[in-house]
PDB file of N, CA and C in Angstrom:
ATOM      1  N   UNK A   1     -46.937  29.696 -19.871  1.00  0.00           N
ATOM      2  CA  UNK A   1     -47.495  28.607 -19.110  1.00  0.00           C
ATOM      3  C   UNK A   1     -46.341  27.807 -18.492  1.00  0.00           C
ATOM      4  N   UNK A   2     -46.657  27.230 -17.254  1.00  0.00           N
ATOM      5  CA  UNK A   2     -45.170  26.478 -16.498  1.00  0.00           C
ATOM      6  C   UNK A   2     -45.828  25.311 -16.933  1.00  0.00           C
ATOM      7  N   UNK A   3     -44.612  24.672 -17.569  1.00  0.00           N
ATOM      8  CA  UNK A   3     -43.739  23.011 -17.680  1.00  0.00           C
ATOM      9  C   UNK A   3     -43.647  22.453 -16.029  1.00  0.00           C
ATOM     10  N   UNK A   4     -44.700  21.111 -16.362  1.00  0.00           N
ATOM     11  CA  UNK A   4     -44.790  20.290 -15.305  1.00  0.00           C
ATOM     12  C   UNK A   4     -44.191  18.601 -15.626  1.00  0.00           C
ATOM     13  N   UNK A   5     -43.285  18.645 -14.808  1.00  0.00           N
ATOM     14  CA  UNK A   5     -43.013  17.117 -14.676  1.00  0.00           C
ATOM     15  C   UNK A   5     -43.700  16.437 -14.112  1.00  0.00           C
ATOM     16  N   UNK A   6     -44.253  15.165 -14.858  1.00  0.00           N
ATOM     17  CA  UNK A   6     -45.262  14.005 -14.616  1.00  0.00           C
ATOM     18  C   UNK A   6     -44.392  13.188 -14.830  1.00  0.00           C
ATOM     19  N   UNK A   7     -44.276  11.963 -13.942  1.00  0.00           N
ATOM     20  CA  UNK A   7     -43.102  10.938 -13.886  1.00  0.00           C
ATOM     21  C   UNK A   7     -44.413  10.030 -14.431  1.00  0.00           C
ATOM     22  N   UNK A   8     -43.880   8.981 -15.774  1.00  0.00           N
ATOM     23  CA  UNK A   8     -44.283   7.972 -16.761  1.00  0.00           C
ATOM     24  C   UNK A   8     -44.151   6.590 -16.125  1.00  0.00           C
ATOM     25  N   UNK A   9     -43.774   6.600 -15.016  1.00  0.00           N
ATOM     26  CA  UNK A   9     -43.992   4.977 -14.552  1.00  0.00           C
ATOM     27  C   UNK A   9     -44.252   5.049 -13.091  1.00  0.00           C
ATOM     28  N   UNK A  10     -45.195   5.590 -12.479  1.00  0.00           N
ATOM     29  CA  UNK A  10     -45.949   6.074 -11.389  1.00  0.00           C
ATOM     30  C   UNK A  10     -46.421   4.547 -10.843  1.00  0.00           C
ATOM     31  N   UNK A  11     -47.249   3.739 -11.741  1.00  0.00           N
ATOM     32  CA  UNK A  11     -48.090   3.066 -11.458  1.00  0.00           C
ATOM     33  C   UNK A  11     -47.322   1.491 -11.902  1.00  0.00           C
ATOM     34  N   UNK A  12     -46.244   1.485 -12.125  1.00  0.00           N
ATOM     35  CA  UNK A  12     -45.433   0.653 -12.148  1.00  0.00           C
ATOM     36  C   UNK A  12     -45.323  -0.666 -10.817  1.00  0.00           C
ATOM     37  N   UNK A  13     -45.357  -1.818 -11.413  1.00  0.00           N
ATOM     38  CA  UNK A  13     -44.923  -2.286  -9.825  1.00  0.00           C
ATOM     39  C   UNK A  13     -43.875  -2.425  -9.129  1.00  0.00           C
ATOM     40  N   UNK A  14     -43.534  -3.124  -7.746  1.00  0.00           N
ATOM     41  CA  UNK A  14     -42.321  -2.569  -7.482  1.00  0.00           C
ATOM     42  C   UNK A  14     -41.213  -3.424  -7.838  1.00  0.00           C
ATOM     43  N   UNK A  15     -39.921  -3.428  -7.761  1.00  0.00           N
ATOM     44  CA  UNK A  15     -38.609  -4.074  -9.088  1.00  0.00           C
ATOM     45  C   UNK A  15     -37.526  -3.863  -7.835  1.00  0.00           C
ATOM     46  N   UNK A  16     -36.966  -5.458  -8.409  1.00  0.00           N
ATOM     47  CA  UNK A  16     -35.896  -5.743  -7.505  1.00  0.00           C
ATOM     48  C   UNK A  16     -34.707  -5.812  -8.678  1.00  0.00           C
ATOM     49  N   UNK A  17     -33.940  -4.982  -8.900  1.00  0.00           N
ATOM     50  CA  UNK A  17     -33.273  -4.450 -10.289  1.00  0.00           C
ATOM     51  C   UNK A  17     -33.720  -4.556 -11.391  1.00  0.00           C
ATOM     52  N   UNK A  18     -33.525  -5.704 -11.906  1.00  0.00           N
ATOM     53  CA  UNK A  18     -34.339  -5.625 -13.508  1.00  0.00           C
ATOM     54  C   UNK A  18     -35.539  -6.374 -13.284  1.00  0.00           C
ATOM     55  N   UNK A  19     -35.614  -7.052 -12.521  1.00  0.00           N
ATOM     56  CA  UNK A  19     -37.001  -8.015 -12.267  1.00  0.00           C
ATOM     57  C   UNK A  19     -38.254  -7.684 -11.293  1.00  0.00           C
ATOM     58  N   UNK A  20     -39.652  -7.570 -11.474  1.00  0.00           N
ATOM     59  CA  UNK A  20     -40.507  -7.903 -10.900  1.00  0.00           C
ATOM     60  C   UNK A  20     -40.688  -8.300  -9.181  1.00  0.00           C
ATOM     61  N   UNK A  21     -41.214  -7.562  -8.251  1.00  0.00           N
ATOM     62  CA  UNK A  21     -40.644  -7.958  -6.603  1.00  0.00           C
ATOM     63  C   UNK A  21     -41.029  -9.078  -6.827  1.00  0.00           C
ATOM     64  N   UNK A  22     -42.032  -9.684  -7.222  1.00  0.00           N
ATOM     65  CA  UNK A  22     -42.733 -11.076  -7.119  1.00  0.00           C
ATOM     66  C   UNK A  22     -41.617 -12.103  -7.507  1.00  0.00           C
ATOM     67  N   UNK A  23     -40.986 -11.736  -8.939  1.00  0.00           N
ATOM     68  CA  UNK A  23     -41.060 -12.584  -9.563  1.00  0.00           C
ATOM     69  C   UNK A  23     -38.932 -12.866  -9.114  1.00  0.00           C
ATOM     70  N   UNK A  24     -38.984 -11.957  -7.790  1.00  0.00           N
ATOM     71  CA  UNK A  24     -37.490 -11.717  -8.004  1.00  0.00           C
ATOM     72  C   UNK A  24     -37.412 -12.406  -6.430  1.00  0.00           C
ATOM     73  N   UNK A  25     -38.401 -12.809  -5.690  1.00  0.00           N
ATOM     74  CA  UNK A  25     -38.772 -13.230  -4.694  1.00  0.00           C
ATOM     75  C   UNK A  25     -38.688 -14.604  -4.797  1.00  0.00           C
ATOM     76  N   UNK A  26     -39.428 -15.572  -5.949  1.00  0.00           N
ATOM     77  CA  UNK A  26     -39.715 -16.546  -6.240  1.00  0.00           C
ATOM     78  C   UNK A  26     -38.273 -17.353  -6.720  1.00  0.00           C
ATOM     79  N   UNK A  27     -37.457 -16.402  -7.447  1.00  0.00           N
ATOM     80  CA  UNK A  27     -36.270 -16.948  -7.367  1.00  0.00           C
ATOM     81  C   UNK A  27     -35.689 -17.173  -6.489  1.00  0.00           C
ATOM     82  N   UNK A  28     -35.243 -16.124  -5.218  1.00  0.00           N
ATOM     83  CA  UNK A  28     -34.342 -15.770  -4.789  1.00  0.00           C
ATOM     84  C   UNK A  28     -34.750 -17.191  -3.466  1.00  0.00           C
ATOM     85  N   UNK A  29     -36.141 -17.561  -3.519  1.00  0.00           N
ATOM     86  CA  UNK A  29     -36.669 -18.481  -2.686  1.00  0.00           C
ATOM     87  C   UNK A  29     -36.104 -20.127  -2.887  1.00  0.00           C
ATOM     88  N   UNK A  30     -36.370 -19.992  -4.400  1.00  0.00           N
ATOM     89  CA  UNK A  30     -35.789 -21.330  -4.840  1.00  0.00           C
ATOM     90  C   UNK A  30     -33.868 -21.383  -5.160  1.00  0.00           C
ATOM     91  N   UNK A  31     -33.509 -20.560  -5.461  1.00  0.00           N
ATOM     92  CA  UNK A  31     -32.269 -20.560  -5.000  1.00  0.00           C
ATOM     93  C   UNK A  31     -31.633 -20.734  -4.003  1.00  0.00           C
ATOM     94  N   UNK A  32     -31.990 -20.176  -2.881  1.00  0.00           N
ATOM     95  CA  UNK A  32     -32.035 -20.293  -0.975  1.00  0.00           C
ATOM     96  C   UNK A  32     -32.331 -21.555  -0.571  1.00  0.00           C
ATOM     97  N   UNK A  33     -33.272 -22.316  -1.420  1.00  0.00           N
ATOM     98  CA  UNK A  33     -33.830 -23.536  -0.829  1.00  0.00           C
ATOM     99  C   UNK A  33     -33.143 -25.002  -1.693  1.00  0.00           C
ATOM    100  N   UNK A  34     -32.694 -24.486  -3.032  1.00  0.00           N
ATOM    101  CA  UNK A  34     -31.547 -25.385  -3.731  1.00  0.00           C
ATOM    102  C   UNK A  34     -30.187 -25.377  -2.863  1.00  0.00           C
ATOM    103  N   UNK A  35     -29.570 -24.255  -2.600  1.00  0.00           N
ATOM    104  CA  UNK A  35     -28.538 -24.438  -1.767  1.00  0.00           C
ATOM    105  C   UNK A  35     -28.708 -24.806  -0.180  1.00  0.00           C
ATOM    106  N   UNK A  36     -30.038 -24.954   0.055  1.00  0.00           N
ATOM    107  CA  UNK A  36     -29.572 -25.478   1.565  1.00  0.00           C
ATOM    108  C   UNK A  36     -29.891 -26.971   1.416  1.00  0.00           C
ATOM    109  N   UNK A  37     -30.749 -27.785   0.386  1.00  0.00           N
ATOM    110  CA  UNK A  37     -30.270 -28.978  -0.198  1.00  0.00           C
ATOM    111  C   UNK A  37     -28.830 -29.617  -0.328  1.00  0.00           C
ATOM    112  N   UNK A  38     -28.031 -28.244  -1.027  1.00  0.00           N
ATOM    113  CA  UNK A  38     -26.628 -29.059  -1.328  1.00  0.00           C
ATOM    114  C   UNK A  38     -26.360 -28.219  -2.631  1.00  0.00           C
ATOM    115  N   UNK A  39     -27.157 -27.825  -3.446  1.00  0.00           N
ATOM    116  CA  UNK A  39     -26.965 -27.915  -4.628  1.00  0.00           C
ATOM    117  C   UNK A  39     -27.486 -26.592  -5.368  1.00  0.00           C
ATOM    118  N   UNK A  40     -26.642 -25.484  -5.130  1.00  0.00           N
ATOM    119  CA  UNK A  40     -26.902 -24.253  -6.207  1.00  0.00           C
ATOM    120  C   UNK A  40     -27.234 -24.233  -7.139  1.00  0.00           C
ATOM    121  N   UNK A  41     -26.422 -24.641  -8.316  1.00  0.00           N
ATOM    122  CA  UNK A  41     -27.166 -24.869  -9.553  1.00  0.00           C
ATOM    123  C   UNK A  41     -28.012 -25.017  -9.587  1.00  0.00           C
ATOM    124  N   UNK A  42     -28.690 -26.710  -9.037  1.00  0.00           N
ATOM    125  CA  UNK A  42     -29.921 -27.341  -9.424  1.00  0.00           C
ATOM    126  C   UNK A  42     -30.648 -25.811  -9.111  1.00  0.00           C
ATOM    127  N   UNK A  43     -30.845 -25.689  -7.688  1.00  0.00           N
ATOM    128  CA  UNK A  43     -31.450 -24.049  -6.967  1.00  0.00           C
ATOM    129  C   UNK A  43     -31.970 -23.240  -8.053  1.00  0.00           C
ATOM    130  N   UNK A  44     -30.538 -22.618  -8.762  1.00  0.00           N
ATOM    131  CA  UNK A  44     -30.486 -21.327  -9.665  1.00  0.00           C
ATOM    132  C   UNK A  44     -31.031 -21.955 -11.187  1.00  0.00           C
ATOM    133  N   UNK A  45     -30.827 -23.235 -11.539  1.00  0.00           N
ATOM    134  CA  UNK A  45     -31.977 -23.195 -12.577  1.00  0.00           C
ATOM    135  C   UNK A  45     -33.515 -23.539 -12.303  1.00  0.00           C
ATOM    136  N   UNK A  46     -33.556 -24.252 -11.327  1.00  0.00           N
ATOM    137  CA  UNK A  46     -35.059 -24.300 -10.625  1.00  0.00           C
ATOM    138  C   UNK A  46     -35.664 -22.805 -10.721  1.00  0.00           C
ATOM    139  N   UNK A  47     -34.669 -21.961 -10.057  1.00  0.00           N
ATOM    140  CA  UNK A  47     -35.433 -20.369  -9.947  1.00  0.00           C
ATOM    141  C   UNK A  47     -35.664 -19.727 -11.448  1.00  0.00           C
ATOM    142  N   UNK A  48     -34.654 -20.558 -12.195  1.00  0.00           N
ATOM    143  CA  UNK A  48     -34.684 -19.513 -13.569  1.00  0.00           C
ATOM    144  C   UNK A  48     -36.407 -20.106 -14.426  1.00  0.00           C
ATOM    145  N   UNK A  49     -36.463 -21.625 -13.681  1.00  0.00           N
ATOM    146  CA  UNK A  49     -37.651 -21.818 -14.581  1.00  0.00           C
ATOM    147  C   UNK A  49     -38.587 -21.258 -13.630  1.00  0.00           C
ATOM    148  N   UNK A  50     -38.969 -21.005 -12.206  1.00  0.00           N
ATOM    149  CA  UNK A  50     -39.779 -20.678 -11.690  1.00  0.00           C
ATOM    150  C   UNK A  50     -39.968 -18.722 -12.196  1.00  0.00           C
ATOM    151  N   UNK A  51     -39.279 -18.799 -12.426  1.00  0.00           N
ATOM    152  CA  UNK A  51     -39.249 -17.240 -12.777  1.00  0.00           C
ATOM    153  C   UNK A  51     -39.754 -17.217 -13.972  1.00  0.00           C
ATOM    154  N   UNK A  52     -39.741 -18.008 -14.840  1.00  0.00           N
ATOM    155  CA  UNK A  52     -39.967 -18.182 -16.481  1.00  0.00           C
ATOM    156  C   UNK A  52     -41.648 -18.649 -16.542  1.00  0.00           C
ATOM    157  N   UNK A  53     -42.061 -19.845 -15.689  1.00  0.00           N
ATOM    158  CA  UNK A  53     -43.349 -19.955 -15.330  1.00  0.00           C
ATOM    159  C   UNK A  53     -44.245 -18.875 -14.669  1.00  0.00           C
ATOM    160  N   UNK A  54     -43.487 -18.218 -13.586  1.00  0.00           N
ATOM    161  CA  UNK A  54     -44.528 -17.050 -13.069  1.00  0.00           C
ATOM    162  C   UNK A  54     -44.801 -16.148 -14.520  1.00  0.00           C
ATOM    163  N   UNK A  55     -43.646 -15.501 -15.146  1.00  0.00           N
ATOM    164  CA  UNK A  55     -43.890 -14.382 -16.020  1.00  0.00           C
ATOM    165  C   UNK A  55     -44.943 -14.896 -16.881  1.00  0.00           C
ATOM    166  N   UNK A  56     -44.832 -16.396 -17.725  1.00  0.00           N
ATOM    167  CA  UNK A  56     -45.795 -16.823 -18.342  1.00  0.00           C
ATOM    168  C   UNK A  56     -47.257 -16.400 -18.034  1.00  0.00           C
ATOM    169  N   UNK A  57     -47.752 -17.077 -16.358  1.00  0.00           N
ATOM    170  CA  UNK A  57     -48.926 -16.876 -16.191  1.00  0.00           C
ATOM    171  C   UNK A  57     -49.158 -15.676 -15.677  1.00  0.00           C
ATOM    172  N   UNK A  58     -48.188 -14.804 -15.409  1.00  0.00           N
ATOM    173  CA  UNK A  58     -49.048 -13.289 -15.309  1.00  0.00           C
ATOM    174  C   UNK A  58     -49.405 -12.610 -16.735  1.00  0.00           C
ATOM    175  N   UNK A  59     -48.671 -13.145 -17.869  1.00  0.00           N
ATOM    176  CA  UNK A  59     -48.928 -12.734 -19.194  1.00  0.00           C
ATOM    177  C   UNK A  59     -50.056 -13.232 -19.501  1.00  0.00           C
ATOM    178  N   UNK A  60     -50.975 -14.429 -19.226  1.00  0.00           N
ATOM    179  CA  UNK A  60     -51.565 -15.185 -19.624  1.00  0.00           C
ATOM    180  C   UNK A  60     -53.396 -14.493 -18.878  1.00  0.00           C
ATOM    181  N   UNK A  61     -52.984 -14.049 -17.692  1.00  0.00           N
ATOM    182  CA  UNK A  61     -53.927 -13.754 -16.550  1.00  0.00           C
ATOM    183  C   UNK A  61     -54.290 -12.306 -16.065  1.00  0.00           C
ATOM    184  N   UNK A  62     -53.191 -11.794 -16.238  1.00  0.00           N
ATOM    185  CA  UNK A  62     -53.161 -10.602 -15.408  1.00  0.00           C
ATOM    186  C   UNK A  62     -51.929 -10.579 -13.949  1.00  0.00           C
ATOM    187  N   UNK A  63     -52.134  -9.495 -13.279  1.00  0.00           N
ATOM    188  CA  UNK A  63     -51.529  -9.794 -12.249  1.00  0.00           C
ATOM    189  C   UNK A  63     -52.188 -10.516 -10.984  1.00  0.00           C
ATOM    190  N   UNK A  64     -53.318 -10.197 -11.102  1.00  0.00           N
ATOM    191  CA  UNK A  64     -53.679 -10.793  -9.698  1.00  0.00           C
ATOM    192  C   UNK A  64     -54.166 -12.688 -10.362  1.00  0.00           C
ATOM    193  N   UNK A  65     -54.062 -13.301 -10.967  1.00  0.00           N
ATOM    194  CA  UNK A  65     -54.490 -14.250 -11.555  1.00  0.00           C
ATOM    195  C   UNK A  65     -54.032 -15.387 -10.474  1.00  0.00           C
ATOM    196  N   UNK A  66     -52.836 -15.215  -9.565  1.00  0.00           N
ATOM    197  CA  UNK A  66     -52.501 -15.977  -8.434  1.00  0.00           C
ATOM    198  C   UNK A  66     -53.784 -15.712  -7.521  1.00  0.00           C
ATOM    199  N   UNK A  67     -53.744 -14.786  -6.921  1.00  0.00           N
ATOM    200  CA  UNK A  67     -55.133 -14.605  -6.290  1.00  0.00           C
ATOM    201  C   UNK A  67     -56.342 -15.013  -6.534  1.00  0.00           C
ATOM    202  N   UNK A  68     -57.012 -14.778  -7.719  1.00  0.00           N
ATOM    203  CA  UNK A  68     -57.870 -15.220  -8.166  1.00  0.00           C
ATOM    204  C   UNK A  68     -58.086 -16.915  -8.150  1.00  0.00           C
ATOM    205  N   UNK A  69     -56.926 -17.314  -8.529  1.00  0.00           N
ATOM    206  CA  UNK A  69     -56.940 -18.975  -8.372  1.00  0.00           C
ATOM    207  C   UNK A  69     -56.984 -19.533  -6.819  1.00  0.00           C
ATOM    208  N   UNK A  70     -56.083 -18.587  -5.837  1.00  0.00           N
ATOM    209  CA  UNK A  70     -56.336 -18.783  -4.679  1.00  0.00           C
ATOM    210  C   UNK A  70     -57.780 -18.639  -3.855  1.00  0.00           C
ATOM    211  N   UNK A  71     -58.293 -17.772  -4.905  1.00  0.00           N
ATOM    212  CA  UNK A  71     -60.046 -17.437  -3.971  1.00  0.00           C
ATOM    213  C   UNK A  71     -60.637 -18.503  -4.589  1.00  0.00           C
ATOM    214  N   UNK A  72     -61.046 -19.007  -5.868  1.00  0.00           N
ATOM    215  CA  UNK A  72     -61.344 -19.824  -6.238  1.00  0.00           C
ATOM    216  C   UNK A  72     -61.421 -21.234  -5.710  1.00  0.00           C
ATOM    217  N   UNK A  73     -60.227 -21.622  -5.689  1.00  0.00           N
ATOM    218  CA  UNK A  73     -59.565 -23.076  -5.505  1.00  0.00           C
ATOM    219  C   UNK A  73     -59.128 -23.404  -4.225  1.00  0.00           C
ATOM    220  N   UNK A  74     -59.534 -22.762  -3.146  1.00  0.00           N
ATOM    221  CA  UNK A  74     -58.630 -22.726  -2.260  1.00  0.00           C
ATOM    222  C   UNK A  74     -60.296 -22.042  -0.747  1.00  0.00           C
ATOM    223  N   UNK A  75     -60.094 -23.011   0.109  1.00  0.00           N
ATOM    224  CA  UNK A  75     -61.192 -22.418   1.474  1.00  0.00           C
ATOM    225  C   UNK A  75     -60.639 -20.864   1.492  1.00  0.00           C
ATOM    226  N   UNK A  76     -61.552 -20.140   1.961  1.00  0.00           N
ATOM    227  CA  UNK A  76     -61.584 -18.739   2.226  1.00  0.00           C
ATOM    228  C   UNK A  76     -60.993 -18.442   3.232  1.00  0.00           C
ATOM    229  N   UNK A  77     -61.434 -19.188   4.133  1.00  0.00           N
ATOM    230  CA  UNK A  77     -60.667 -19.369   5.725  1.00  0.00           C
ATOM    231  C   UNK A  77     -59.144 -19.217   5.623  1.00  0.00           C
ATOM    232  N   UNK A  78     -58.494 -19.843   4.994  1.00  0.00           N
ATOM    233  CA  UNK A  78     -57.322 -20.164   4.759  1.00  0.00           C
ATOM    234  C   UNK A  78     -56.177 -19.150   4.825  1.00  0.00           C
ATOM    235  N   UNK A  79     -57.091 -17.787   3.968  1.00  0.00           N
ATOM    236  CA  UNK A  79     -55.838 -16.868   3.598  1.00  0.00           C
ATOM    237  C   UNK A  79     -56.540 -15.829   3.455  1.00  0.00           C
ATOM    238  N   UNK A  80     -57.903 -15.269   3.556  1.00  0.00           N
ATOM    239  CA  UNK A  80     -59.154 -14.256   3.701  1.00  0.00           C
ATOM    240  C   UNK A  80     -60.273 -14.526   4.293  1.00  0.00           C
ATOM    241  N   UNK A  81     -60.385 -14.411   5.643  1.00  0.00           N
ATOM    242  CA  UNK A  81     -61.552 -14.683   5.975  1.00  0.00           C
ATOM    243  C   UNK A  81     -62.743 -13.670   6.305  1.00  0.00           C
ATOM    244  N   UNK A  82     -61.935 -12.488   5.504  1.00  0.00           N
ATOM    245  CA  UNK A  82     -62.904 -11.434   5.718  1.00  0.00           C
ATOM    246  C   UNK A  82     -63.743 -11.358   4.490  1.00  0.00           C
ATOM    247  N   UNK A  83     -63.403 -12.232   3.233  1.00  0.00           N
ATOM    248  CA  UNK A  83     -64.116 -11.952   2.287  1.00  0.00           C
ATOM    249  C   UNK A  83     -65.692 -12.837   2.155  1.00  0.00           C
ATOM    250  N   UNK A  84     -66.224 -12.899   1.137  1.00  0.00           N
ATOM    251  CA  UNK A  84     -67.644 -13.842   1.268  1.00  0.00           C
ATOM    252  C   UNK A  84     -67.071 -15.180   1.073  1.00  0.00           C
ATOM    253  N   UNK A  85     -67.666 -16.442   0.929  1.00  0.00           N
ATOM    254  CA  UNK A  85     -67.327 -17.676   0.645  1.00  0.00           C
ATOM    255  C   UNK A  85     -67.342 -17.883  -0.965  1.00  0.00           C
ATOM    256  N   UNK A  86     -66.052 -18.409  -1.523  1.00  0.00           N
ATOM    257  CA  UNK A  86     -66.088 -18.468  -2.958  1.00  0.00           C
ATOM    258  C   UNK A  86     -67.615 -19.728  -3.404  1.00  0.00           C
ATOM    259  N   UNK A  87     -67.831 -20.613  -2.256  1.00  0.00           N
ATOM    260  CA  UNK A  87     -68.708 -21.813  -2.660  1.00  0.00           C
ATOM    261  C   UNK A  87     -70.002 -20.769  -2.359  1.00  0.00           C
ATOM    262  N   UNK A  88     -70.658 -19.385  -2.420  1.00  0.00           N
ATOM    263  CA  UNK A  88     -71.272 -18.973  -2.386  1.00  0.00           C
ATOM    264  C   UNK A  88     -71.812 -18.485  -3.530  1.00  0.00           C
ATOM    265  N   UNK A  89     -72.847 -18.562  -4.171  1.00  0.00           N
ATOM    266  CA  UNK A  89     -73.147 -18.381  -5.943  1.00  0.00           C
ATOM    267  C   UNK A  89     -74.031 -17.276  -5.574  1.00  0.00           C
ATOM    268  N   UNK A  90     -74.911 -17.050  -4.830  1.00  0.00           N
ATOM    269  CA  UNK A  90     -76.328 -16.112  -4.696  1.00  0.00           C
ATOM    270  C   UNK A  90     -76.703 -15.387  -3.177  1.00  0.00           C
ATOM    271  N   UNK A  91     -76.900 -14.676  -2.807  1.00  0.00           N
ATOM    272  CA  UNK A  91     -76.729 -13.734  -1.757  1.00  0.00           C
ATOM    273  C   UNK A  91     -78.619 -13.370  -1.858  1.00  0.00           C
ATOM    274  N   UNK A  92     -79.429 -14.116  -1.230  1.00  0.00           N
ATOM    275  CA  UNK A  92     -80.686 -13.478  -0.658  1.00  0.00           C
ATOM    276  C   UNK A  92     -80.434 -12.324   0.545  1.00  0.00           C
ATOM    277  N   UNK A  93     -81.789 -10.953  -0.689  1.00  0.00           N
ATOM    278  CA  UNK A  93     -81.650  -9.734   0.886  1.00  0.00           C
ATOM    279  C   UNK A  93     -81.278  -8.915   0.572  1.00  0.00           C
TER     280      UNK A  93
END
């Protein structure tokens, strides 16, 4: 019988070296935006806690749990307007 290679992290998401695209984004945002303030550090620990808060609530939620709060909490219009209205509870028909 032939030996087939199946690669074990297929469904992985995608990684900006050791970190999360999201979560390597969110830094790299608040770092960018500390130094054009003045002030790297402040920046690079701002990002280290923003990075420390995202991982929290995707542990807490899932991944899409940003989304979810965004459909929720947030007009539809805004950022999906192809979906139904979240202030919509019941669908006659």
């Amino acid at each position: 019988m032939d030996e087939h290679l199946v690669p074990r992290r297929l469904d992985d998401p995608p990684q900006f070296f050791l970190w999360d695209a999201d979560s390597a984004s969110a830094v790299i945002l608040v770092v960018v935006a500390g130094a054009l303030m003045g002030s790297v550090l402040v920046g690079a620990a701002g990002g280290f806690l923003v990075a420390r808060a995202l991982a929290r609530l995707k542990e807490a939620g899932g991944a899409n749990v940003l989304l979810n709060a965004l459909y929720w909490h947030t007009p539809s219009r805004w950022w999906c307007p192809v979906r139904a209205p979240s202030h919509v509870r019941e669908w006659l028909g």
